[in-house]
Protein backbone atom coordinates (compact mmCIF):
# COMPACT_ATOMS: atom_id res chain seq x y z
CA UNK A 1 7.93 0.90 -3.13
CA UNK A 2 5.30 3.36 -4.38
CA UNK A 3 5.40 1.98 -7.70
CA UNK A 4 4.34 -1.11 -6.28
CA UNK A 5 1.55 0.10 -4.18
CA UNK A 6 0.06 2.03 -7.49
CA UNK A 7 0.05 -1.23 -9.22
CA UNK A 8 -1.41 -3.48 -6.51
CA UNK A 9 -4.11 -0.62 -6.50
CA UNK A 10 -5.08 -0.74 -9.93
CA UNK A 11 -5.52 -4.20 -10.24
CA UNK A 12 -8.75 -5.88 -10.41
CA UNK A 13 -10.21 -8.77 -7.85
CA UNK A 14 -10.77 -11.08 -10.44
CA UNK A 15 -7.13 -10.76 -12.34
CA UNK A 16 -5.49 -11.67 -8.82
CA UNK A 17 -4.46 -15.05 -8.78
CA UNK A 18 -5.52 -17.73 -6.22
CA UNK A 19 -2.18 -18.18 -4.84
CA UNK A 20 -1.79 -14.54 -4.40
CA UNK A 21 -5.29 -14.21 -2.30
CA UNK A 22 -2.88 -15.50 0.58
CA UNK A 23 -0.57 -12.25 0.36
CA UNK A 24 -3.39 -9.54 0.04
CA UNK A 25 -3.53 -9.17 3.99
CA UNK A 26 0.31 -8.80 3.90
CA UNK A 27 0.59 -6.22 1.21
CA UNK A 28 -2.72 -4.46 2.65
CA UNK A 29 -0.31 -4.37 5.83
CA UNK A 30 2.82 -2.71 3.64
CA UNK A 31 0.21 -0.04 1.66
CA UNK A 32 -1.06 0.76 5.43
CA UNK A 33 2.35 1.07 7.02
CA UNK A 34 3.44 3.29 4.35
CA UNK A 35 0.83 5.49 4.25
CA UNK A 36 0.78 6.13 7.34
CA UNK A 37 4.75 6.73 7.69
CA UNK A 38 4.37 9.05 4.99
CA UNK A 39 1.38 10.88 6.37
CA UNK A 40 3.08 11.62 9.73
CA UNK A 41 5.89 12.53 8.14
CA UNK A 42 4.31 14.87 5.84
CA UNK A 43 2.59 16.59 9.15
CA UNK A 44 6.13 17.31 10.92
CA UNK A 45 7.75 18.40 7.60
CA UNK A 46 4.59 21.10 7.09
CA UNK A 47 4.98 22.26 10.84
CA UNK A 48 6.40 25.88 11.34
């Protein structure tokens, strides 16, 4: 899953494809979700 995420990220706006335009809010939606999974996550695990 991360791997994908790092290469959605470095992709540029104008190598994107039109058909693809459609999924950016979906994988925007995945990247935020899993960020923010991780980040509270990361915040219990560091807890005394």
């Amino acid at each position: 899953m991360l791997e994908c995420i790092v290469l959605f990220l470095r992709l540029n706006k104008q190598d994107i494809q039109i058909s693809h335009k459609n999924k950016l809010v979906s994988v925007e939606k995945h990247i935020s979700f899993f960020l923010s999974v991780n980040w509270a996550w990361s915040r219990t695990s560091s807890s005394p």
